[in-house]
PDB file of N, CA and C in Angstrom:
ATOM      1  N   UNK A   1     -15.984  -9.682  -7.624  1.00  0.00           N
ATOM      2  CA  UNK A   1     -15.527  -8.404  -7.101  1.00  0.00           C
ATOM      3  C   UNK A   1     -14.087  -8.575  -6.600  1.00  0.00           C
ATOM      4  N   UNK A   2     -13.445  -7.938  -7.145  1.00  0.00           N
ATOM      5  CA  UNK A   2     -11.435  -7.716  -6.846  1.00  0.00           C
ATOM      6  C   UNK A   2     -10.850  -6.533  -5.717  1.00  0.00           C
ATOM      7  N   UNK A   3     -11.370  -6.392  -4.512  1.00  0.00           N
ATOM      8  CA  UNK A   3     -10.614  -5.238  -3.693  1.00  0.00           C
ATOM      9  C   UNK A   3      -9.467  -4.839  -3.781  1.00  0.00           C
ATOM     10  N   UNK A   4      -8.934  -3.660  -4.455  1.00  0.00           N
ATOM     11  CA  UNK A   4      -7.744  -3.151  -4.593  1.00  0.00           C
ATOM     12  C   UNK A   4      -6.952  -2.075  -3.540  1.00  0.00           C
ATOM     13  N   UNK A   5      -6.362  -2.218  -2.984  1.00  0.00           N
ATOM     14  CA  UNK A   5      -5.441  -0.785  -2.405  1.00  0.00           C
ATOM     15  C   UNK A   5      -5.010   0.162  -2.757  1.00  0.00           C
ATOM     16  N   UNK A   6      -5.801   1.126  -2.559  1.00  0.00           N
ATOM     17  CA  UNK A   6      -5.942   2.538  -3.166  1.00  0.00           C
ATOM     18  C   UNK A   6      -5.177   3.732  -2.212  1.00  0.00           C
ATOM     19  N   UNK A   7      -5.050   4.035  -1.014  1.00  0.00           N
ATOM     20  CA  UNK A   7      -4.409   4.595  -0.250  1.00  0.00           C
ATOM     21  C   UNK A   7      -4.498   4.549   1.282  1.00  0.00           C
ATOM     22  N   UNK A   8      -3.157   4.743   1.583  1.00  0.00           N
ATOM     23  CA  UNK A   8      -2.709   4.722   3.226  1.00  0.00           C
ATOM     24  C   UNK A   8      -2.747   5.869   3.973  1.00  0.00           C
ATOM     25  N   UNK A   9      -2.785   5.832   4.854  1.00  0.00           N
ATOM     26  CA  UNK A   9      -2.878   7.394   5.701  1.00  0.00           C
ATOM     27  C   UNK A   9      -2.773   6.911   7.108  1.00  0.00           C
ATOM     28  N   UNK A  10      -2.071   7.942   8.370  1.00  0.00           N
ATOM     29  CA  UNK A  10      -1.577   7.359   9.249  1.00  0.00           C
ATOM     30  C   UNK A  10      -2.740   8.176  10.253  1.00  0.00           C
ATOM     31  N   UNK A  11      -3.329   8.908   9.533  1.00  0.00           N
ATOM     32  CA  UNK A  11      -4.775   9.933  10.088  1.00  0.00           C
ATOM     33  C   UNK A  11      -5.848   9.451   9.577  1.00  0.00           C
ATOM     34  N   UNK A  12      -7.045   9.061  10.092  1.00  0.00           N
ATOM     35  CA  UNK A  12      -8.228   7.864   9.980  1.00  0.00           C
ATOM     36  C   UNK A  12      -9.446   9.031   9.202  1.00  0.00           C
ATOM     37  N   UNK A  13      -9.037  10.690   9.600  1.00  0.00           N
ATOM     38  CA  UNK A  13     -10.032  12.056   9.138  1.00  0.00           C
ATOM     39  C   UNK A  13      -9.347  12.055   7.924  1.00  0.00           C
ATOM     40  N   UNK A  14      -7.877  11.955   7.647  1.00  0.00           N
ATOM     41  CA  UNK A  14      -8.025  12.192   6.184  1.00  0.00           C
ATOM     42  C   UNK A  14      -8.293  11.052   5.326  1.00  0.00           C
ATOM     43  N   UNK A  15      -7.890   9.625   5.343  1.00  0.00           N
ATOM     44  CA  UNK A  15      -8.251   8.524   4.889  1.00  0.00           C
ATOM     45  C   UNK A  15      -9.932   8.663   4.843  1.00  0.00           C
ATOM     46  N   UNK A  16     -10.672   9.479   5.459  1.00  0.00           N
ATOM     47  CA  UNK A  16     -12.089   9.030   5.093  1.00  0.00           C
ATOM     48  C   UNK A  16     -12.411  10.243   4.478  1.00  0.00           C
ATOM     49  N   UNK A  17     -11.890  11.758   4.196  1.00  0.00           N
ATOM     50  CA  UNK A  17     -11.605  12.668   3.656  1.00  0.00           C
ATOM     51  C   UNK A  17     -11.689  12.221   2.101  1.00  0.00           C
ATOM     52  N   UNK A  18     -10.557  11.299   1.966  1.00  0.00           N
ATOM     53  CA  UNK A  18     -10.284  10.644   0.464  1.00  0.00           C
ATOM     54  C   UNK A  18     -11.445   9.815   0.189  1.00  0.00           C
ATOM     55  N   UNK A  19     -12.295   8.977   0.755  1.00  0.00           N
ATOM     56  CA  UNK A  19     -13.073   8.263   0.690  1.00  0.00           C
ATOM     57  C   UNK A  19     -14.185   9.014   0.405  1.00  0.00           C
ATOM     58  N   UNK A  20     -15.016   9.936   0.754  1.00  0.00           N
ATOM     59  CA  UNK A  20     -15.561  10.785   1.048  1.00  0.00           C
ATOM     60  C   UNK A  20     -15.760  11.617  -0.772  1.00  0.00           C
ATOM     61  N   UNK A  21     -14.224  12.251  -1.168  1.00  0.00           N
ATOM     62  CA  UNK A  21     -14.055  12.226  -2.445  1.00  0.00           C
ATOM     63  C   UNK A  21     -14.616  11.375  -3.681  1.00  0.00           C
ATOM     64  N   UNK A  22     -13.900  10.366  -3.374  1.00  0.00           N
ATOM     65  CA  UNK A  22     -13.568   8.985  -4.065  1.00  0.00           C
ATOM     66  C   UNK A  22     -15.512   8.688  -4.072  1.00  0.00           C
ATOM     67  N   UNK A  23     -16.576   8.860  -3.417  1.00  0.00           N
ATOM     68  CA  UNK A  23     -17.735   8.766  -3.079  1.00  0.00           C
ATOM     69  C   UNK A  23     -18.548   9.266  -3.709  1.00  0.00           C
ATOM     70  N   UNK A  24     -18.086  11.103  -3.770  1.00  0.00           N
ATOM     71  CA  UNK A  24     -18.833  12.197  -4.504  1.00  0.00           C
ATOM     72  C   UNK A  24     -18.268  11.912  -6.276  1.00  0.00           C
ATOM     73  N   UNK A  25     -17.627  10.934  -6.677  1.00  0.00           N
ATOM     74  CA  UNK A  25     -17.158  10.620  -7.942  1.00  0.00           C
ATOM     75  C   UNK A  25     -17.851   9.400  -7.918  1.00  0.00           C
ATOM     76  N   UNK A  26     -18.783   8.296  -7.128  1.00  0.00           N
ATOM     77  CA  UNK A  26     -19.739   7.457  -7.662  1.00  0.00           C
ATOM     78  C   UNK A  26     -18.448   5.995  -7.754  1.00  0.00           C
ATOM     79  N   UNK A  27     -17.442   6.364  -7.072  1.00  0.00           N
ATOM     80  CA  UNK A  27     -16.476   5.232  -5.957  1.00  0.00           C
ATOM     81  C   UNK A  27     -16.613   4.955  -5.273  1.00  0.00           C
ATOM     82  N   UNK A  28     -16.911   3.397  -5.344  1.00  0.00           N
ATOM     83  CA  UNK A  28     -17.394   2.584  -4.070  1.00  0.00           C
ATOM     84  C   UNK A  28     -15.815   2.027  -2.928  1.00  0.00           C
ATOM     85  N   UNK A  29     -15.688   2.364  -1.876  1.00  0.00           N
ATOM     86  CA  UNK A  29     -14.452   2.070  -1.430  1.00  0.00           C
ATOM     87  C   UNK A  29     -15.079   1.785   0.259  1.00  0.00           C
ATOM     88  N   UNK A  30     -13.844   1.143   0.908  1.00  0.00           N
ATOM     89  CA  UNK A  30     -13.976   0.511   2.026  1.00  0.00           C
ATOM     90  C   UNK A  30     -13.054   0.585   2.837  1.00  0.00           C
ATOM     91  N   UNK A  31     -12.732   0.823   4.513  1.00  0.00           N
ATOM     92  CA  UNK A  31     -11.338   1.481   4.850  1.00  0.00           C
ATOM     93  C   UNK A  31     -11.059   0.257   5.796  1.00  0.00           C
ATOM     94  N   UNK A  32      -9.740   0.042   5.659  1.00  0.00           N
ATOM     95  CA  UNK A  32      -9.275  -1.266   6.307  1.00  0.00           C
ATOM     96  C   UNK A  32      -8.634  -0.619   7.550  1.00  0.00           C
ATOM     97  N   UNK A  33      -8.143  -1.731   8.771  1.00  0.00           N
ATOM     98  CA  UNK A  33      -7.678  -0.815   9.775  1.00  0.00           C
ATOM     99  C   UNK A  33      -8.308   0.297  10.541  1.00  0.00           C
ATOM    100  N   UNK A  34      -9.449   0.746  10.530  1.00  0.00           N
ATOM    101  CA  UNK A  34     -10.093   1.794  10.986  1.00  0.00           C
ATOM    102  C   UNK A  34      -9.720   2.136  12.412  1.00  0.00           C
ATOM    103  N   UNK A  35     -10.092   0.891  13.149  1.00  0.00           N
ATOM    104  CA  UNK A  35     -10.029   1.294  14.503  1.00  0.00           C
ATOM    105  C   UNK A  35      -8.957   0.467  15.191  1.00  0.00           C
ATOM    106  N   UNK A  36      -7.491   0.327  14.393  1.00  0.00           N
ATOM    107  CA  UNK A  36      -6.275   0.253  15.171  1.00  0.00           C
ATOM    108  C   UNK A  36      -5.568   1.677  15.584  1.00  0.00           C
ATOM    109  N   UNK A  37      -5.296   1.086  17.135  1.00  0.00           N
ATOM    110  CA  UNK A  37      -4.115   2.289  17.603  1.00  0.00           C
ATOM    111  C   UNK A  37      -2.890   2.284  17.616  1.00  0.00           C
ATOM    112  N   UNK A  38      -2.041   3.034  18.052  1.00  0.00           N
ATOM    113  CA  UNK A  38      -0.976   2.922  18.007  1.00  0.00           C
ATOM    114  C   UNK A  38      -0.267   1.630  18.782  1.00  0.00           C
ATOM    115  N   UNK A  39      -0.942   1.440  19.434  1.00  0.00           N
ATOM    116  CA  UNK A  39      -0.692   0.046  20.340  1.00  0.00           C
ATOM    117  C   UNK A  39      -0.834  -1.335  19.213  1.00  0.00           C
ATOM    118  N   UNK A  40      -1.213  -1.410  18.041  1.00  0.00           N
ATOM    119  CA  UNK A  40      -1.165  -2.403  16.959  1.00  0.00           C
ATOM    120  C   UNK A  40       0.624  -2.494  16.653  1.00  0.00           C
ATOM    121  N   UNK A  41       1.507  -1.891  16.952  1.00  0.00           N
ATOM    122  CA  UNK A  41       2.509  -2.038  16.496  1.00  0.00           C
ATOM    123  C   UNK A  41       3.509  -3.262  17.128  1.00  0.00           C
ATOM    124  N   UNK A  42       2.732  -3.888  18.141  1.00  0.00           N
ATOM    125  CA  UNK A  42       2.631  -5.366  18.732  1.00  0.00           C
ATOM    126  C   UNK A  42       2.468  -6.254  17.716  1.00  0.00           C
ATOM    127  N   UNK A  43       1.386  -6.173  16.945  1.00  0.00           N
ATOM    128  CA  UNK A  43       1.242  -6.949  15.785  1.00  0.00           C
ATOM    129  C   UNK A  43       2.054  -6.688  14.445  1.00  0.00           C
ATOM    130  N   UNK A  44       2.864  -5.647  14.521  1.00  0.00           N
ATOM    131  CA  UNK A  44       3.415  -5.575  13.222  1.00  0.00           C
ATOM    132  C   UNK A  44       2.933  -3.598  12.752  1.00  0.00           C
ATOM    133  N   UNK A  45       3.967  -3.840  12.118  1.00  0.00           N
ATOM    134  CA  UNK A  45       4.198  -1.851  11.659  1.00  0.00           C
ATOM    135  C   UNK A  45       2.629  -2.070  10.469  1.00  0.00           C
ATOM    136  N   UNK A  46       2.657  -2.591   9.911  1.00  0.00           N
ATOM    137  CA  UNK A  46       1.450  -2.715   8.457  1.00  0.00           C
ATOM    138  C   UNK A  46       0.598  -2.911   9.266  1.00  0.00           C
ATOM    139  N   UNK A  47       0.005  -2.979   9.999  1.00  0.00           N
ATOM    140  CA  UNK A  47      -1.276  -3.062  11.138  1.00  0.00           C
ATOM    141  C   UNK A  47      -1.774  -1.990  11.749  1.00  0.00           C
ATOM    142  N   UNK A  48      -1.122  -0.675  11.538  1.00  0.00           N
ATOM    143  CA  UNK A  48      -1.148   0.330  12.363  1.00  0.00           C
ATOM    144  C   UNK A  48      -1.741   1.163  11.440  1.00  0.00           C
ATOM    145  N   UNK A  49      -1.653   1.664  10.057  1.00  0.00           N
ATOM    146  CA  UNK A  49      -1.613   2.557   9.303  1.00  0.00           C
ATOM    147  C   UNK A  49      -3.264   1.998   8.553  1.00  0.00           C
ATOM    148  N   UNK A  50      -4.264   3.209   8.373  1.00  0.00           N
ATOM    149  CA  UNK A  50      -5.251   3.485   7.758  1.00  0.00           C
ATOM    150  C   UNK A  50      -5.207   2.889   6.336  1.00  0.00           C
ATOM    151  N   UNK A  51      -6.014   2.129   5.980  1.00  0.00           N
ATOM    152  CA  UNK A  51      -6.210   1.945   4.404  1.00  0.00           C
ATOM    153  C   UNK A  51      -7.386   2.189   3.783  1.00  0.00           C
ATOM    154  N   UNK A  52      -7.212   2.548   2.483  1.00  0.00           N
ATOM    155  CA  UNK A  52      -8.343   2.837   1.562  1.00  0.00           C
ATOM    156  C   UNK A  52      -8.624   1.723   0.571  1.00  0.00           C
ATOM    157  N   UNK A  53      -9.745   0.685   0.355  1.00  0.00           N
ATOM    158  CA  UNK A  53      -9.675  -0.189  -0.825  1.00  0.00           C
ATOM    159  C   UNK A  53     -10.808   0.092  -1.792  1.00  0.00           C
ATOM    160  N   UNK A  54     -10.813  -0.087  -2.843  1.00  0.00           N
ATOM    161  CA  UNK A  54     -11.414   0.492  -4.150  1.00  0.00           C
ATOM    162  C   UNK A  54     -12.311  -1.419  -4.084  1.00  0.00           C
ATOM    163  N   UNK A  55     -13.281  -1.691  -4.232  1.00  0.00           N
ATOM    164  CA  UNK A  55     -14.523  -2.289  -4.299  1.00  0.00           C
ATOM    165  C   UNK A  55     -14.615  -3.004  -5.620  1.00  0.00           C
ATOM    166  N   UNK A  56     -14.539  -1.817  -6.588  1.00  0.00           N
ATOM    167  CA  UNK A  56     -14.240  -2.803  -7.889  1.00  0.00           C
ATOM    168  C   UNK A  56     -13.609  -2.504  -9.188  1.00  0.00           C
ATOM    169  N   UNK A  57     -12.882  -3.395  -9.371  1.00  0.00           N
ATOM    170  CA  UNK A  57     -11.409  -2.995  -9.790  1.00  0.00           C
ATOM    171  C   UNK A  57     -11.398  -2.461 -11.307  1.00  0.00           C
ATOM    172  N   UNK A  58     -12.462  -2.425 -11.959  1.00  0.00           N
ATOM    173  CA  UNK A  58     -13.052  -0.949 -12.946  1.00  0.00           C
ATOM    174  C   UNK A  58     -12.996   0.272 -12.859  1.00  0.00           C
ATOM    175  N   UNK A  59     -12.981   0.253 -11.286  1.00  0.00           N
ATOM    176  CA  UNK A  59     -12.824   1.828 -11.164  1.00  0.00           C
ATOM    177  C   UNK A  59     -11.846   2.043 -10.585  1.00  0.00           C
ATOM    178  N   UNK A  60     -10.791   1.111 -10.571  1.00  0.00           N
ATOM    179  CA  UNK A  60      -9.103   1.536 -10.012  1.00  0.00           C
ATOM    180  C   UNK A  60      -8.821   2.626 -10.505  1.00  0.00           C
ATOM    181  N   UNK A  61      -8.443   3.019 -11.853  1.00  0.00           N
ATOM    182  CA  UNK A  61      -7.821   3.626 -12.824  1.00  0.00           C
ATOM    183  C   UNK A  61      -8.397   5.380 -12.702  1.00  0.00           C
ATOM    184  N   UNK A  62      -9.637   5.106 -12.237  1.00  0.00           N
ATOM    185  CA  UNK A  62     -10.130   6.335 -12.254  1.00  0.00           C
ATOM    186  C   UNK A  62     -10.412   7.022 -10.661  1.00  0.00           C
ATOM    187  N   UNK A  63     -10.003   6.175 -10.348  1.00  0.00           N
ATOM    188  CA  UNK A  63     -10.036   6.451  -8.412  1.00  0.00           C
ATOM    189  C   UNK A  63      -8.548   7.265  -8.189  1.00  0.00           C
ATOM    190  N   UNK A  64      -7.281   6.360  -9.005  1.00  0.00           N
ATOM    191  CA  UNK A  64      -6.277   7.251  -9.242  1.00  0.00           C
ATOM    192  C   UNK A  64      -6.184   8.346  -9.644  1.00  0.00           C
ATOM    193  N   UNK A  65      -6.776   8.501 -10.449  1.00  0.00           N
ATOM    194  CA  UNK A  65      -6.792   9.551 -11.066  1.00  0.00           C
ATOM    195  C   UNK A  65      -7.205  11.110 -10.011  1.00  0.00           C
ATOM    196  N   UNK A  66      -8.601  10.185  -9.377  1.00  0.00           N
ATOM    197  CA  UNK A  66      -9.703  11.406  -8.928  1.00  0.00           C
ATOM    198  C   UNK A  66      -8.472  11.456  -7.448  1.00  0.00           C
ATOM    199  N   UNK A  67      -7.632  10.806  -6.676  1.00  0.00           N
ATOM    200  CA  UNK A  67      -6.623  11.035  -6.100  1.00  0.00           C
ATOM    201  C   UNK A  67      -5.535  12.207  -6.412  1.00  0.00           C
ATOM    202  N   UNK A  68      -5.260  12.035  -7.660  1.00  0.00           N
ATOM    203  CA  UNK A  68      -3.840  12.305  -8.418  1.00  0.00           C
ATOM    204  C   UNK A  68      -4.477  13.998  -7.905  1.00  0.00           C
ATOM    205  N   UNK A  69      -6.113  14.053  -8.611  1.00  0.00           N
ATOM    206  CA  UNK A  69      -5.914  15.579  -9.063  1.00  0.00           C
ATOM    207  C   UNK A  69      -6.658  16.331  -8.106  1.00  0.00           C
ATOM    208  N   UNK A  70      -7.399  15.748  -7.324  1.00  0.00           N
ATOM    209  CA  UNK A  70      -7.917  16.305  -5.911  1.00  0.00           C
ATOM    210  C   UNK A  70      -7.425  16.066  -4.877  1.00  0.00           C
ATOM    211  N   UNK A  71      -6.720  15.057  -4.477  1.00  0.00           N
ATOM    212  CA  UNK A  71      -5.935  14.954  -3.256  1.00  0.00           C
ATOM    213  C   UNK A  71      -4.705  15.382  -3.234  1.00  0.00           C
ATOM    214  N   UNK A  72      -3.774  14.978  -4.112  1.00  0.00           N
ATOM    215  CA  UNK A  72      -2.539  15.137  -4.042  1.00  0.00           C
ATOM    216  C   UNK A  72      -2.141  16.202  -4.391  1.00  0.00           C
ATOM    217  N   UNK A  73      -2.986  16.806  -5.575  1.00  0.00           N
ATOM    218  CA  UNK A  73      -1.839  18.152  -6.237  1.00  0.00           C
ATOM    219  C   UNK A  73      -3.549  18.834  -7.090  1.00  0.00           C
ATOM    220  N   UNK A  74      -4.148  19.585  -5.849  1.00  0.00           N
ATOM    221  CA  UNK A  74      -5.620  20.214  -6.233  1.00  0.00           C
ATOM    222  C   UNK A  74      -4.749  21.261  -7.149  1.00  0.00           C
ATOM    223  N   UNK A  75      -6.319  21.658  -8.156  1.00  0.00           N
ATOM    224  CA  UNK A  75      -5.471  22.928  -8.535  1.00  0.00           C
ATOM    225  C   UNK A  75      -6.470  24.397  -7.839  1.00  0.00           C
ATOM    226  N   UNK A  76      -4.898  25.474  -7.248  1.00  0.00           N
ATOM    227  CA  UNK A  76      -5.829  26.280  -6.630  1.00  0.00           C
ATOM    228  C   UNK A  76      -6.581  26.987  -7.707  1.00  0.00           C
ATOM    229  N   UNK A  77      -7.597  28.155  -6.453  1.00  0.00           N
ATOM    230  CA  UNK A  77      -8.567  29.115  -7.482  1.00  0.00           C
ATOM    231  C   UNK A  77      -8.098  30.077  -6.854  1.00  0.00           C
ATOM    232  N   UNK A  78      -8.022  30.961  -7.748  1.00  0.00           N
ATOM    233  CA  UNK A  78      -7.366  32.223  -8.212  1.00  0.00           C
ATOM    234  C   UNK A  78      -7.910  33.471  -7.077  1.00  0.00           C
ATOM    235  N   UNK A  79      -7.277  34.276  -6.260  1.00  0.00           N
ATOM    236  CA  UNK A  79      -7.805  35.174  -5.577  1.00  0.00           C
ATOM    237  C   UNK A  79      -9.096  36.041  -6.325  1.00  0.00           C
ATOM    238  N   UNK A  80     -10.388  36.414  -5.617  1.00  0.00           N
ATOM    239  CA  UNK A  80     -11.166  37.288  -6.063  1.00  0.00           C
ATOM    240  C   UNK A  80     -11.152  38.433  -5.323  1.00  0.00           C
ATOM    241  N   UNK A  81     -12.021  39.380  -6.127  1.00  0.00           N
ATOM    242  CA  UNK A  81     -12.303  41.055  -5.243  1.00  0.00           C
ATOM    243  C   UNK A  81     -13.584  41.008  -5.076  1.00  0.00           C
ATOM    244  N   UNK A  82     -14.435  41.189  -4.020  1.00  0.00           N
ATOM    245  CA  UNK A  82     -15.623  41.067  -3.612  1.00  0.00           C
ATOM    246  C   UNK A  82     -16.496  42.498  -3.957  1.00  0.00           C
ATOM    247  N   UNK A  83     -17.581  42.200  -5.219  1.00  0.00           N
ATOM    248  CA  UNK A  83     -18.416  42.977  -6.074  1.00  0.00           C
ATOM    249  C   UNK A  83     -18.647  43.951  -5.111  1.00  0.00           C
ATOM    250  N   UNK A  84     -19.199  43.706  -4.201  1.00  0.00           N
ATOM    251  CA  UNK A  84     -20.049  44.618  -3.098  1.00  0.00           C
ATOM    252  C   UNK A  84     -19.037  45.638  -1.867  1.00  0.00           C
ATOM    253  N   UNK A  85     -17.857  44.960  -1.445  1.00  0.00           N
ATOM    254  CA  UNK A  85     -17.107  45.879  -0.728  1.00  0.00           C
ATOM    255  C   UNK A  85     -15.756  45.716  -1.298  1.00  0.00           C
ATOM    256  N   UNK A  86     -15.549  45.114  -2.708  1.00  0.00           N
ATOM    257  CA  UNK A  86     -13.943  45.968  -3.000  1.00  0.00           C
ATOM    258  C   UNK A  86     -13.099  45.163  -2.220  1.00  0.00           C
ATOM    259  N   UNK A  87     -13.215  43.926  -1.328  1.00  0.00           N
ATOM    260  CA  UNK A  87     -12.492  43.463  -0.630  1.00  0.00           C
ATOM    261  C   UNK A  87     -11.530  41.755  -1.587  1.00  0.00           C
ATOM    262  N   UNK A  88     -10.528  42.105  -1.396  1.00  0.00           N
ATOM    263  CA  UNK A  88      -9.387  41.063  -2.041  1.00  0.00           C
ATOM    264  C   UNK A  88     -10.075  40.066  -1.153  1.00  0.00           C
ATOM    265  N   UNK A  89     -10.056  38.382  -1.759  1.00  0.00           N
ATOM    266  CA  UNK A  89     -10.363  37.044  -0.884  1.00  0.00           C
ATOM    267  C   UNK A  89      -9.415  36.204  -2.069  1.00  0.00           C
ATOM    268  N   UNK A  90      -8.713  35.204  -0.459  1.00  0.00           N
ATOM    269  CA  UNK A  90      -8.495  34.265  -1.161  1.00  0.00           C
ATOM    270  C   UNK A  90      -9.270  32.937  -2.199  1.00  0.00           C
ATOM    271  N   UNK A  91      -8.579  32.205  -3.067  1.00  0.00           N
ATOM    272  CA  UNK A  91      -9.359  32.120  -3.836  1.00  0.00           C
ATOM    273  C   UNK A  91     -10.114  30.658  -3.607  1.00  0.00           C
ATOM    274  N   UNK A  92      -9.843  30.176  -2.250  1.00  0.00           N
ATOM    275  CA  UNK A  92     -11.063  29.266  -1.823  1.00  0.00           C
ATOM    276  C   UNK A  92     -11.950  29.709  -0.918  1.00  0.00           C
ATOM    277  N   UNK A  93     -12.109  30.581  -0.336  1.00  0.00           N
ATOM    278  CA  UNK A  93     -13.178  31.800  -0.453  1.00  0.00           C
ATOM    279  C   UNK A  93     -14.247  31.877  -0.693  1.00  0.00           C
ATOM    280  N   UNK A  94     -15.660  31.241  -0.471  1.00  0.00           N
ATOM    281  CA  UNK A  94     -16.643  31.340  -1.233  1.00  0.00           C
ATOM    282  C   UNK A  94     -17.781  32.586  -1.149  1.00  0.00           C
ATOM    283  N   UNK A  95     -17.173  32.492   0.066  1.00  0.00           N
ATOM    284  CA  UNK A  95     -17.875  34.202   0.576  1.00  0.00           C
ATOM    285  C   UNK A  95     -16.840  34.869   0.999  1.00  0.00           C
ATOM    286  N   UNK A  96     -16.999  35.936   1.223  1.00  0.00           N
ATOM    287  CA  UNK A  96     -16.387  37.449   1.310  1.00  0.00           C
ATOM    288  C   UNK A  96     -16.055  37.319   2.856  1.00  0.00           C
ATOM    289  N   UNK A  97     -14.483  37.380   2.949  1.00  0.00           N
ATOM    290  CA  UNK A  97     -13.897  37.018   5.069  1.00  0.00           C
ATOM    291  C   UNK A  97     -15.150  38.810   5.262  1.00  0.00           C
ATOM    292  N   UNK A  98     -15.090  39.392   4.588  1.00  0.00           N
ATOM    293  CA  UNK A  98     -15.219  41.232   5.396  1.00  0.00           C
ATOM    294  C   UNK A  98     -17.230  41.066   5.229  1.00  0.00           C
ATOM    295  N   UNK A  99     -17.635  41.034   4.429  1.00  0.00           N
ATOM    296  CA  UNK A  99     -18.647  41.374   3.885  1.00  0.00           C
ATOM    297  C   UNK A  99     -20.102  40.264   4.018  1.00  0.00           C
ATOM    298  N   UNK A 100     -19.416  39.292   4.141  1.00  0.00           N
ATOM    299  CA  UNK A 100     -19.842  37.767   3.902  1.00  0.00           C
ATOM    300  C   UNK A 100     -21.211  37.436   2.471  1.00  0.00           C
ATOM    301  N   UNK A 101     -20.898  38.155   1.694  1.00  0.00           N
ATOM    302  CA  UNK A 101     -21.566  38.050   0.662  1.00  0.00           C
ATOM    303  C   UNK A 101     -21.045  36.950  -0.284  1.00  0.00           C
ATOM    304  N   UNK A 102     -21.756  36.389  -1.212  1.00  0.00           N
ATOM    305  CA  UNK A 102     -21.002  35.280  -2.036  1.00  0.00           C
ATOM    306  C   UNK A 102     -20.341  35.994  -2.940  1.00  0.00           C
ATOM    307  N   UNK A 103     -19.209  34.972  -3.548  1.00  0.00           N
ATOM    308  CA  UNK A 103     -18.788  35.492  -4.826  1.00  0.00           C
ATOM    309  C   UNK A 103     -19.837  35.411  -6.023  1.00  0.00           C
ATOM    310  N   UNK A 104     -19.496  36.353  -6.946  1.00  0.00           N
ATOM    311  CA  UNK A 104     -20.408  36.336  -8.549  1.00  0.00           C
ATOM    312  C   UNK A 104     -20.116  34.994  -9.055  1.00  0.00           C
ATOM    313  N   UNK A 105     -19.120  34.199  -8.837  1.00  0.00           N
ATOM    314  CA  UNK A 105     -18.970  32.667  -9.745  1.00  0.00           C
ATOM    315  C   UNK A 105     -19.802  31.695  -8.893  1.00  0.00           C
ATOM    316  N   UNK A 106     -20.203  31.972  -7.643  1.00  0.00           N
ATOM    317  CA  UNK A 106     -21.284  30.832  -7.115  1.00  0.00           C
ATOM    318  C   UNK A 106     -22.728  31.106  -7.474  1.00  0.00           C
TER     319      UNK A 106
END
């Protein structure tokens, strides 16, 4: 087994956010640094900052990937109009802000 470095984050909610992802895609990963504070900067600046490591290095390539296109640059969904009251929602939205009914695509 080869542990690789997959991503940094200086916030420990989004580093496990990505992990979390990286998880629901059947990526096994492990977070280094978890519980340093800002007070680690005694030991050095690279001591302070959240890491993400990828488990086994087969699934580097595709951990990037599931990064590239859900973390970094999602693609949005498109505003809907809600069947039942006519109401515009944005398009991560799954229910209706006015009505609270679901959308027809769930």
């Amino acid at each position: 087994m080869i542990v690789k470095h997959i991503y940094t984050h200086e916030n420990i909610v989004v580093l496990h956010s990505v992990k979390n992802v990286l998880a629901l895609n059947d990526i096994d990963s492990v977070v280094k640094n978890e519980y340093t504070i800002p007070a680690g900067a005694r030991h050095g600046i690279n001591n302070i900052f959240h890491e993400l490591w990828i488990l086994h290095d087969q699934d580097f390539d595709r951990a990037v990937a599931v990064i590239d296109t859900e973390i970094d640059n999602p693609v949005g969904k498109a505003p809907w109009q809600c069947e039942h009251c006519q109401e515009e929602n944005e398009g991560s939205f799954e229910i209706c802000w006015k009505c609270q009914r679901e959308t027809a695509s769930t």
